[in-house]
C-alpha atoms as a PDB file:
ATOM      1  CA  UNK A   1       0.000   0.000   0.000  1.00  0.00           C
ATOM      2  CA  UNK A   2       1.495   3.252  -1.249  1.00  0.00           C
ATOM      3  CA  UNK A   3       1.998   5.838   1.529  1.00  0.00           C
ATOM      4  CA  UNK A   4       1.670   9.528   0.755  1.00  0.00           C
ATOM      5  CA  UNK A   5       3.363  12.298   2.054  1.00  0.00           C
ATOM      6  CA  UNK A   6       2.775  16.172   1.996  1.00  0.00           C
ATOM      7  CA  UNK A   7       5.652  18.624   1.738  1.00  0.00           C
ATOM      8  CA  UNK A   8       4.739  22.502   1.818  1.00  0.00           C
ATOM      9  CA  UNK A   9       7.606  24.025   0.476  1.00  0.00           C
ATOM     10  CA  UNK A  10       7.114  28.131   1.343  1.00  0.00           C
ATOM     11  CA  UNK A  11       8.846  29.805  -0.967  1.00  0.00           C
ATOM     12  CA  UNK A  12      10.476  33.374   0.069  1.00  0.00           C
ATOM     13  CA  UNK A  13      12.919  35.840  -0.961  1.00  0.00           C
ATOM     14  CA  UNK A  14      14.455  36.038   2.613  1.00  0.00           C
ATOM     15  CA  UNK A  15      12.956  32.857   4.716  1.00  0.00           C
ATOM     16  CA  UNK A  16      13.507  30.048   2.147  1.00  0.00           C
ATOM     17  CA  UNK A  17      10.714  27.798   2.201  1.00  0.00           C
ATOM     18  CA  UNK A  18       9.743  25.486   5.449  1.00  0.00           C
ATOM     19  CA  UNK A  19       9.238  21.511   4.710  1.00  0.00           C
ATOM     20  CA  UNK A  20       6.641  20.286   7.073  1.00  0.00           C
ATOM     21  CA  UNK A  21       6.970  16.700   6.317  1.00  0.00           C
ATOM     22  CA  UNK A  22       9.805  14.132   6.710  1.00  0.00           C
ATOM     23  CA  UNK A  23      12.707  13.962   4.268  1.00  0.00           C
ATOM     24  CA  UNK A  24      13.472  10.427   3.489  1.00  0.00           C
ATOM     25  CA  UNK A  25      10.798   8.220   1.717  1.00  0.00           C
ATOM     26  CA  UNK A  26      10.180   4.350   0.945  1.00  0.00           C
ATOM     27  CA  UNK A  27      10.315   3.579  -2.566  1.00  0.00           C
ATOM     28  CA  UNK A  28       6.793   3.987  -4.088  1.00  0.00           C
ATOM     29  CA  UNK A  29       5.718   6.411  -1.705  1.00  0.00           C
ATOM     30  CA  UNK A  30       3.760   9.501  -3.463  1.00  0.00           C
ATOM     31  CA  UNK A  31       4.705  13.486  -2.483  1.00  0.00           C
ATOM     32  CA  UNK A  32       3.675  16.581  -3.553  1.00  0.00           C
ATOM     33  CA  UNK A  33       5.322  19.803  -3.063  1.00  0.00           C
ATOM     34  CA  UNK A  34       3.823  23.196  -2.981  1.00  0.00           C
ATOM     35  CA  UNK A  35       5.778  26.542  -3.189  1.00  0.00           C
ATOM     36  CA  UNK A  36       4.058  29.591  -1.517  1.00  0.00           C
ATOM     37  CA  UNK A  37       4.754  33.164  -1.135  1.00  0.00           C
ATOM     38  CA  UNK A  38       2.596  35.370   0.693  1.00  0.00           C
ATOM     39  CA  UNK A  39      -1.174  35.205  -0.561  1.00  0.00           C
ATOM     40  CA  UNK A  40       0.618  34.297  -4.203  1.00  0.00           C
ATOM     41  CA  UNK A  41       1.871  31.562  -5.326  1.00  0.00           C
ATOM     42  CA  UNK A  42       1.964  32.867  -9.321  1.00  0.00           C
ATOM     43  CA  UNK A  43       5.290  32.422 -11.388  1.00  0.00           C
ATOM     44  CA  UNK A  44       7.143  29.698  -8.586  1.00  0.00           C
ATOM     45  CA  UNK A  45       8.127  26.460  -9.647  1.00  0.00           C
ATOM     46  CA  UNK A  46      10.045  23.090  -7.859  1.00  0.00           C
ATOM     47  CA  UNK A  47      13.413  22.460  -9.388  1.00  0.00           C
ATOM     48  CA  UNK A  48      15.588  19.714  -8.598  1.00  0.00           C
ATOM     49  CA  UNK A  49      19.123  18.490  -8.787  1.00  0.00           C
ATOM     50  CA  UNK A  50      19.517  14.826  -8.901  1.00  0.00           C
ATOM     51  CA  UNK A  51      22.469  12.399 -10.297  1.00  0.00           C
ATOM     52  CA  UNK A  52      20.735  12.367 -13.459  1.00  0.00           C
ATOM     53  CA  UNK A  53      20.012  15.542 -14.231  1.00  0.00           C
ATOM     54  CA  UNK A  54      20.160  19.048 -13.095  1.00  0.00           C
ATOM     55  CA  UNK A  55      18.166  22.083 -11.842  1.00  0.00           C
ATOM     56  CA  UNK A  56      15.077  20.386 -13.986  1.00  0.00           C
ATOM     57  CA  UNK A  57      11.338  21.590 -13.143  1.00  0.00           C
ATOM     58  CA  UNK A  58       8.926  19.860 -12.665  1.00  0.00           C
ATOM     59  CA  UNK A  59       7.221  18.589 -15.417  1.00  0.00           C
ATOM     60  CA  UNK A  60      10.586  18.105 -17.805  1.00  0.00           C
ATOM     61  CA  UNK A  61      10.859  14.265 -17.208  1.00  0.00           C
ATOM     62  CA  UNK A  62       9.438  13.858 -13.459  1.00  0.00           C
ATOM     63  CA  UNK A  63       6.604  15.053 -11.567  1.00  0.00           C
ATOM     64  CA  UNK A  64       2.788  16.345 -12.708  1.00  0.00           C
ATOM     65  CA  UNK A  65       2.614  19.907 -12.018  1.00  0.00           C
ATOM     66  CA  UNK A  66      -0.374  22.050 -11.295  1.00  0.00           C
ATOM     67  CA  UNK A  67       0.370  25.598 -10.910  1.00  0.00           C
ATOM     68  CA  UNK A  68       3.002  26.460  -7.993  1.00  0.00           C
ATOM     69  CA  UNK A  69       1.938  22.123  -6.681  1.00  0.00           C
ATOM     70  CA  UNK A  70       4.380  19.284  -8.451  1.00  0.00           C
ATOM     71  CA  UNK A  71       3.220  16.010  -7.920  1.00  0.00           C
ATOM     72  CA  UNK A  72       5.332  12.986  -7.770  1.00  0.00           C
ATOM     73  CA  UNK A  73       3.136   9.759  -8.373  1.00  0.00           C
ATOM     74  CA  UNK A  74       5.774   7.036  -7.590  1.00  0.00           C
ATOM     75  CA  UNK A  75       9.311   7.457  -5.646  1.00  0.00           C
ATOM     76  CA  UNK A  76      12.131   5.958  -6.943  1.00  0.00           C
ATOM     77  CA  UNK A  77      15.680   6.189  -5.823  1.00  0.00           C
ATOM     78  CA  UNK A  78      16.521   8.454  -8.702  1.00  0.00           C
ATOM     79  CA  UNK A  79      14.499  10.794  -7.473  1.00  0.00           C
ATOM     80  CA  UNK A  80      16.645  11.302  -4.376  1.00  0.00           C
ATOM     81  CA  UNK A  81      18.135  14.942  -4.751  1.00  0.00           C
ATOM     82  CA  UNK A  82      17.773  18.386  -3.889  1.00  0.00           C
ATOM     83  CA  UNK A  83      14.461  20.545  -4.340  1.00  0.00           C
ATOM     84  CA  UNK A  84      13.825  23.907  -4.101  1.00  0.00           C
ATOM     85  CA  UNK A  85      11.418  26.536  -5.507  1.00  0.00           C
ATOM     86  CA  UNK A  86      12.431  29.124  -8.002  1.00  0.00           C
ATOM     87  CA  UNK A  87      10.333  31.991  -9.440  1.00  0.00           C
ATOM     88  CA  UNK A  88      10.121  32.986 -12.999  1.00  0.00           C
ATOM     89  CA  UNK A  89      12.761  35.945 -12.614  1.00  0.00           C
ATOM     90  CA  UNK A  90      15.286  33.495 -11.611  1.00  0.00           C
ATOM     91  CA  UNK A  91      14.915  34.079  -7.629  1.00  0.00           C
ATOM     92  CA  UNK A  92      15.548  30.711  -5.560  1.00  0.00           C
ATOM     93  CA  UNK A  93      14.695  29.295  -2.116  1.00  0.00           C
ATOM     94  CA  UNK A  94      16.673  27.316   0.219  1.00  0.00           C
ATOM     95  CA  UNK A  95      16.968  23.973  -0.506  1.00  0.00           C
ATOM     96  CA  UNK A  96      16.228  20.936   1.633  1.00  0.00           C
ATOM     97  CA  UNK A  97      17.408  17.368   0.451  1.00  0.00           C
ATOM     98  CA  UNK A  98      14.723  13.844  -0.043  1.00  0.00           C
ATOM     99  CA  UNK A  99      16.020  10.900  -0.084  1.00  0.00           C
ATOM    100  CA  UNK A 100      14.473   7.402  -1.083  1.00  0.00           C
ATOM    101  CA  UNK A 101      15.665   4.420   0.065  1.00  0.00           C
ATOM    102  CA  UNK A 102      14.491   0.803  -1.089  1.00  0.00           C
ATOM    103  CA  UNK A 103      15.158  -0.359   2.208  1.00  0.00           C
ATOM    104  CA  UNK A 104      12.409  -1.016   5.147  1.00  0.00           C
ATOM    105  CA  UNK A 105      13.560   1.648   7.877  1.00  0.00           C
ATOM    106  CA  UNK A 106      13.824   5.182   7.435  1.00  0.00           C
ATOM    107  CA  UNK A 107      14.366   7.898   9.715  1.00  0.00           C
ATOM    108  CA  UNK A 108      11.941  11.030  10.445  1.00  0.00           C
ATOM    109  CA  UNK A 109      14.415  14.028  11.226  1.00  0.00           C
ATOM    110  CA  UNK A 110      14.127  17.851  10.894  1.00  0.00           C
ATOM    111  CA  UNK A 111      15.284  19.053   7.043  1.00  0.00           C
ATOM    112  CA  UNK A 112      15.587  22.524   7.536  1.00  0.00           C
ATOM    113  CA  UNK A 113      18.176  23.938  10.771  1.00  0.00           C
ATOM    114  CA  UNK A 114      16.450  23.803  13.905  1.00  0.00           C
ATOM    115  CA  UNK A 115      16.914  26.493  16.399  1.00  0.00           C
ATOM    116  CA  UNK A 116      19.495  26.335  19.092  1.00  0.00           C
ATOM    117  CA  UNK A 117      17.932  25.448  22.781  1.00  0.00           C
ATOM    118  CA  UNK A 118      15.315  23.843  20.781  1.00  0.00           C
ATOM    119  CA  UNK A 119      14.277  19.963  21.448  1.00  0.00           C
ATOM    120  CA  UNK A 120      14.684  17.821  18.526  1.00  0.00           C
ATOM    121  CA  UNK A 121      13.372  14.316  18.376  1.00  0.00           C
ATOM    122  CA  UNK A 122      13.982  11.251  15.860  1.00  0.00           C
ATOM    123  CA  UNK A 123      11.852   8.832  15.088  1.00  0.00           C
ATOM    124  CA  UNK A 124      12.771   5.510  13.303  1.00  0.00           C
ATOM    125  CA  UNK A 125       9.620   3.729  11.134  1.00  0.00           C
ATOM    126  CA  UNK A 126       9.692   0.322   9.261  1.00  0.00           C
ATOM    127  CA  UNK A 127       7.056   0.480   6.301  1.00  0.00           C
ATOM    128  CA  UNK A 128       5.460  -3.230   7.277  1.00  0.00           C
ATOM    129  CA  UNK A 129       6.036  -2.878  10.998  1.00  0.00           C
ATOM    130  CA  UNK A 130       4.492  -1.214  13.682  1.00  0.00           C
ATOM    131  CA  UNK A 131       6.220   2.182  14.301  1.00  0.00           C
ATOM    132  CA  UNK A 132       7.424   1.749  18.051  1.00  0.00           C
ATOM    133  CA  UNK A 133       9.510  -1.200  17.758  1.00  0.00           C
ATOM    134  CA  UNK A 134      12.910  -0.695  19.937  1.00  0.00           C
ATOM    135  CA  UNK A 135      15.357   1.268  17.508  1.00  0.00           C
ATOM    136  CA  UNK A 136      19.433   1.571  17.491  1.00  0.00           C
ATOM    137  CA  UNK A 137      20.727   5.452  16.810  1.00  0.00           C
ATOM    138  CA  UNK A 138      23.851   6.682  15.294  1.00  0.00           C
ATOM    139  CA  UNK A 139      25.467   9.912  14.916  1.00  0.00           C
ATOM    140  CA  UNK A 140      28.094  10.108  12.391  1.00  0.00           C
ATOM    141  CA  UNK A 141      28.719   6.318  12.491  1.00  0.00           C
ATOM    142  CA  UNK A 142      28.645   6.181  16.275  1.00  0.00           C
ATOM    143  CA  UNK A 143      26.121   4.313  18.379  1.00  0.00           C
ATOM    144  CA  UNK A 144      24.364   6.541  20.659  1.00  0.00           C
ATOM    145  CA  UNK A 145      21.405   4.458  22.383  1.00  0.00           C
ATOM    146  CA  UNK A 146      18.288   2.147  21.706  1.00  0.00           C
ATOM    147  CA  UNK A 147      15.055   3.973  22.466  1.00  0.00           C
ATOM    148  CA  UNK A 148      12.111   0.417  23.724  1.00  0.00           C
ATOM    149  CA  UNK A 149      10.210   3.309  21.650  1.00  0.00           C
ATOM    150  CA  UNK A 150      11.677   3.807  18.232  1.00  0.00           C
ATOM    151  CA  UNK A 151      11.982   7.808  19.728  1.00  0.00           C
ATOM    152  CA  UNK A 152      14.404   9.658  20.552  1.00  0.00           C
ATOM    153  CA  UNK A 153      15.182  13.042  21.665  1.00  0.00           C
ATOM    154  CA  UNK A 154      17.946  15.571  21.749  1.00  0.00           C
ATOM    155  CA  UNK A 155      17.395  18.583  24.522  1.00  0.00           C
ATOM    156  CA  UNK A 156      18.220  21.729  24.130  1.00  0.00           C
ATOM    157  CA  UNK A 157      20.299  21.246  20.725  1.00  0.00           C
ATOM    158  CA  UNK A 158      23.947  22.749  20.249  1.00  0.00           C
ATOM    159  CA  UNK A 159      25.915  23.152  17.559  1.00  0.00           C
ATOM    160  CA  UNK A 160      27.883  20.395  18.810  1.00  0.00           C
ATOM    161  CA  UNK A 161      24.257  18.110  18.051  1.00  0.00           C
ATOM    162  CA  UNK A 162      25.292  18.693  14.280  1.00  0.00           C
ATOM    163  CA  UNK A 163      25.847  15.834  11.900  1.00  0.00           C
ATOM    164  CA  UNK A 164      24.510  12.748  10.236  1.00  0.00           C
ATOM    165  CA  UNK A 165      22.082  10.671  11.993  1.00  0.00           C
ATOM    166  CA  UNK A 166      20.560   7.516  11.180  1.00  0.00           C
ATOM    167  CA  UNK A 167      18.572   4.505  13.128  1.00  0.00           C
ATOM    168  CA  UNK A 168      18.210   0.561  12.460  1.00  0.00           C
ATOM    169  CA  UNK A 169      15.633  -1.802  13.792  1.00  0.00           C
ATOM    170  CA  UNK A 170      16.354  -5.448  14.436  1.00  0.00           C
ATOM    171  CA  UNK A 171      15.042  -7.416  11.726  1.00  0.00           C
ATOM    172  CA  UNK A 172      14.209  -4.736   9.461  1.00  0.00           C
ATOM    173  CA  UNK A 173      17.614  -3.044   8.624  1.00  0.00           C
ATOM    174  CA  UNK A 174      18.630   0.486   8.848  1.00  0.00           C
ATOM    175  CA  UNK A 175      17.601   4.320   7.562  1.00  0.00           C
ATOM    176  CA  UNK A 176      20.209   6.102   4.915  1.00  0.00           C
ATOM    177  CA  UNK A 177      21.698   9.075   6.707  1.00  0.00           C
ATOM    178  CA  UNK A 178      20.155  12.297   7.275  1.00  0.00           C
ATOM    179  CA  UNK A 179      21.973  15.538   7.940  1.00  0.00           C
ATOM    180  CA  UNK A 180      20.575  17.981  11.124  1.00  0.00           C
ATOM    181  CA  UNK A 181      22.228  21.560  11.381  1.00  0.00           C
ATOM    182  CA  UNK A 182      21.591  23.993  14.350  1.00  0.00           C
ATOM    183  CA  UNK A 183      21.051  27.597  13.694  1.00  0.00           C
ATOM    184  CA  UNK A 184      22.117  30.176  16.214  1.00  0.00           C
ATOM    185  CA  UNK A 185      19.226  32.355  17.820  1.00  0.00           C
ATOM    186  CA  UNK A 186      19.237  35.461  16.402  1.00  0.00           C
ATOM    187  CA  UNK A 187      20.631  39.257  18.143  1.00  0.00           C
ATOM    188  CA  UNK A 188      19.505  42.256  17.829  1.00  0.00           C
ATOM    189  CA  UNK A 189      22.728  44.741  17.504  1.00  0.00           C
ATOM    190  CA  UNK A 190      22.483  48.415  18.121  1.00  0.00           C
ATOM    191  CA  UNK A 191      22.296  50.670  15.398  1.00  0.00           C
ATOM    192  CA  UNK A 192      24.947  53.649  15.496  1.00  0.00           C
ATOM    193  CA  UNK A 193      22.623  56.086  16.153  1.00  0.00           C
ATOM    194  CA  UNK A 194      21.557  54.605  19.600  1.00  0.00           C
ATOM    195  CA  UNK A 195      24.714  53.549  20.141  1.00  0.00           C
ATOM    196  CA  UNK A 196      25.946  57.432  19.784  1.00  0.00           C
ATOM    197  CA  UNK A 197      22.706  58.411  21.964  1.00  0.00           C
ATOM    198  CA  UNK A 198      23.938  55.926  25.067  1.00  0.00           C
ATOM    199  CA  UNK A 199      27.289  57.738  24.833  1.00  0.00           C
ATOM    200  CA  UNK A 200      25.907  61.115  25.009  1.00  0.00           C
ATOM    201  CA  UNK A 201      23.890  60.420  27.901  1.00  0.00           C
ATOM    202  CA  UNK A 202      26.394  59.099  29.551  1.00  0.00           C
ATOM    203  CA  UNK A 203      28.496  62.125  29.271  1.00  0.00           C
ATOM    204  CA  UNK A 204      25.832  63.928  30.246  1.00  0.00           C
ATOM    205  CA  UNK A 205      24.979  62.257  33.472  1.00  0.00           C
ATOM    206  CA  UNK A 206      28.759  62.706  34.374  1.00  0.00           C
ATOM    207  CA  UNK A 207      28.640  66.016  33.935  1.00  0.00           C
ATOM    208  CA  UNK A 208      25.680  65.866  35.989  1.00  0.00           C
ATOM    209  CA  UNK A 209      27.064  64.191  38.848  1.00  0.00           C
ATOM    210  CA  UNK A 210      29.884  66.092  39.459  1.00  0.00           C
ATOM    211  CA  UNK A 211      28.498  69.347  39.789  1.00  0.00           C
ATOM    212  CA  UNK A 212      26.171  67.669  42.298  1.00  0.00           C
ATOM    213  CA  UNK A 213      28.687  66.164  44.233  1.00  0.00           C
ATOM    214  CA  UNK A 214      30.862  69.362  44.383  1.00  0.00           C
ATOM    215  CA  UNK A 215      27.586  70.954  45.786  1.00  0.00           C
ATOM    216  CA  UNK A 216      27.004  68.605  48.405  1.00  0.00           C
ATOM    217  CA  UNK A 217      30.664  68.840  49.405  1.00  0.00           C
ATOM    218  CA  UNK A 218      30.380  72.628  49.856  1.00  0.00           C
ATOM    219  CA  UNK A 219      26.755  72.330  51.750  1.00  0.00           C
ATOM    220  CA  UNK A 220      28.726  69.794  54.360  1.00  0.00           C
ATOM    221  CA  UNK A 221      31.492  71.946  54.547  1.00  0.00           C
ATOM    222  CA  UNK A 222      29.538  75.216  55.052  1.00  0.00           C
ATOM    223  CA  UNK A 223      27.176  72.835  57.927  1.00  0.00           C
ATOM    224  CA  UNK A 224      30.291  72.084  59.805  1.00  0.00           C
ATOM    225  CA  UNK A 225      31.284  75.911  60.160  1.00  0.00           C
ATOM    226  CA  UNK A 226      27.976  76.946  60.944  1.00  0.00           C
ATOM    227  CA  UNK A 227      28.134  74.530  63.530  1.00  0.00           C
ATOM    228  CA  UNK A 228      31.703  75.338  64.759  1.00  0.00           C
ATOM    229  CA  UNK A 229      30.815  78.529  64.386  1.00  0.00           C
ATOM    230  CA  UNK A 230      32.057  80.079  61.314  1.00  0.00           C
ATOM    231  CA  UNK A 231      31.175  82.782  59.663  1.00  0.00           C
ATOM    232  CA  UNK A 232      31.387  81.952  55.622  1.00  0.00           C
ATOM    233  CA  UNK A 233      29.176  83.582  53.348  1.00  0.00           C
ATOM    234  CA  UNK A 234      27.273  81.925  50.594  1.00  0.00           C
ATOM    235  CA  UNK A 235      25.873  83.247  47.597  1.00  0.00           C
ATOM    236  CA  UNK A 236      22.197  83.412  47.294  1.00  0.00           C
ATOM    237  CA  UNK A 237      22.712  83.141  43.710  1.00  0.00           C
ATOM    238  CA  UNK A 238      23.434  79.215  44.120  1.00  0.00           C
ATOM    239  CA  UNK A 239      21.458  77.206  41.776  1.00  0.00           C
ATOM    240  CA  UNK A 240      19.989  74.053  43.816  1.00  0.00           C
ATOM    241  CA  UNK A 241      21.684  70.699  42.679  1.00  0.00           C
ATOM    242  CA  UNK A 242      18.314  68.811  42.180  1.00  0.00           C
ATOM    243  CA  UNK A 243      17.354  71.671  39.775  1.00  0.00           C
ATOM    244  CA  UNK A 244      21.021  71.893  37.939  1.00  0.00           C
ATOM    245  CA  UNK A 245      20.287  68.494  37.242  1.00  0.00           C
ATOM    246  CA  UNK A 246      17.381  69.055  35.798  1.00  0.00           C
ATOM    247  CA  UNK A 247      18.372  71.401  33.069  1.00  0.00           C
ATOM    248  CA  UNK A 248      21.398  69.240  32.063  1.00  0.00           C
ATOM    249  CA  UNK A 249      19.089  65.911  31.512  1.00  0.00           C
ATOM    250  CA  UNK A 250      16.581  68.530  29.362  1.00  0.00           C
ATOM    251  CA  UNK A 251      19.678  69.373  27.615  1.00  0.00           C
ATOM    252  CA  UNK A 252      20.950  66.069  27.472  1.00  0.00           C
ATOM    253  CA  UNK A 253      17.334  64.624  26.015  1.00  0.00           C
ATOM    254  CA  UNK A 254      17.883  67.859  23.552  1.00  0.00           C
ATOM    255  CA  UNK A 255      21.169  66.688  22.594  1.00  0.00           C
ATOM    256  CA  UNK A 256      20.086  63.419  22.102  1.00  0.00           C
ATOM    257  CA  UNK A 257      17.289  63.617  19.643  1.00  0.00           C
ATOM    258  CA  UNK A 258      19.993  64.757  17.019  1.00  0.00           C
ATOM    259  CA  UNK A 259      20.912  61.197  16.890  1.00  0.00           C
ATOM    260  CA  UNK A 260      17.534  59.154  16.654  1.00  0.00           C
END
């Protein structure tokens, strides 16, 4: 009994497209593949690079297209490759790579990088056999574990999670190998203009401070005399601190604005 599989493949100018399906595939297994962008889909095609041929659409030898949808009836192993959508002005996606095997045992994996800190988990199928039979995984050629499950998950990923994975089952034989890369989170970075705004409020509130501190320096010094009896004058002209401080931060904010 034929198995079929759905693959969305959202095509973007600055996203790529996302795969929402598993990459490997038994051998007569039917797929389609859709490329989307926004609310239009108009003018995007799948393309493919295989060991026969290359960057071929859909349609020239393989697959039934149907607008931005291809189609593809029966999987062989010659249609293992790479797919991607491309528009009609020559713009591409990322690609993700599908793999058929004519074996029993494949592996269901992330295509596309998953995010680091994320949870990633593996499953191992046979196509005649129930899918949580006890399953053997491998990561770049090295035995990890066996999962009583056929399941088995990676927390909180790392770069250091990178590389080819694949599973076996007793009795049933092993998955081909399939590639899962980490992506970093993303930062935000200042842009120069707030960077140049932090530095001029921090000169400001310098220049801030010390006038205030001299202030309170002279107001304890002029307390002590008073209180031993001294006889200094002081200038009624004095500006209070709190309201020094207050015209430097307006002029600060003022300042400020010329760089936003």
């Amino acid at each position: 009994m034929e198995e079929t599989s759905l693959l969305w493949l959202i095509c973007k100018y600055t996203t790529g497209f996302t795969l929402r399906s598993r990459s490997q595939f038994f051998k007569l297994d039917s797929v389609s593949l859709s490329c989307e962008e926004d609310n239009s889909s108009a003018g995007w095609t799948v393309r493919r690079n295989t060991t026969r041929r290359t960057r071929t659409q859909c349609g020239d030898g393989w697959g039934k297209p149907a607008g931005s949808t291809c189609t593809i009836s029966s999987l062989y192993k010659h249609d293992s490759g790479v797919y991607w959508c491309e528009s009609r002005e020559g713009a591409a996606s990322s690609s993700i790579q599908l793999t058929v095997t004519g074996g029993s045992v494949i592996l269901q994996s992330p295509v596309l990088p998953v995010m680091e800190g994320d949870d990633v988990t593996l499953s191992c199928h046979t196509k005649t056999a129930p899918s949580n039979l006890p399953a053997a995984f491998y990561k770049d050629g090295s035995f990890i574990r066996t999962e009583p499950a056929g399941h088995m998950t990676l927390h909180h990923v790392t770069s250091s999670d990178e590389g080819l994975y694949r599973c076996s089952i007793s009795g049933h034989g092993e998955s081909p190998s399939s590639r899962i890369s980490v992506s970093a989170p993303p930062t935000s970075e200042a842009t120069p203009s707030t960077s140049a705004s932090l530095q001029v409020r921090l000169v400001c509130h310098l220049v801030v401070f010390c006038p205030y501190f001299i202030s309170t320096l002279l107001l304890v010094s002029l307390y002590q005399h008073k209180v031993s009896g001294s006889d200094v004058p002081v200038s009624p002209a004095m500006t209070p601190p709190i309201q020094a401080e207050q015209r430097l931060n307006d002029v600060c904010d003022e300042g400020t604005e010329h760089y936003i």
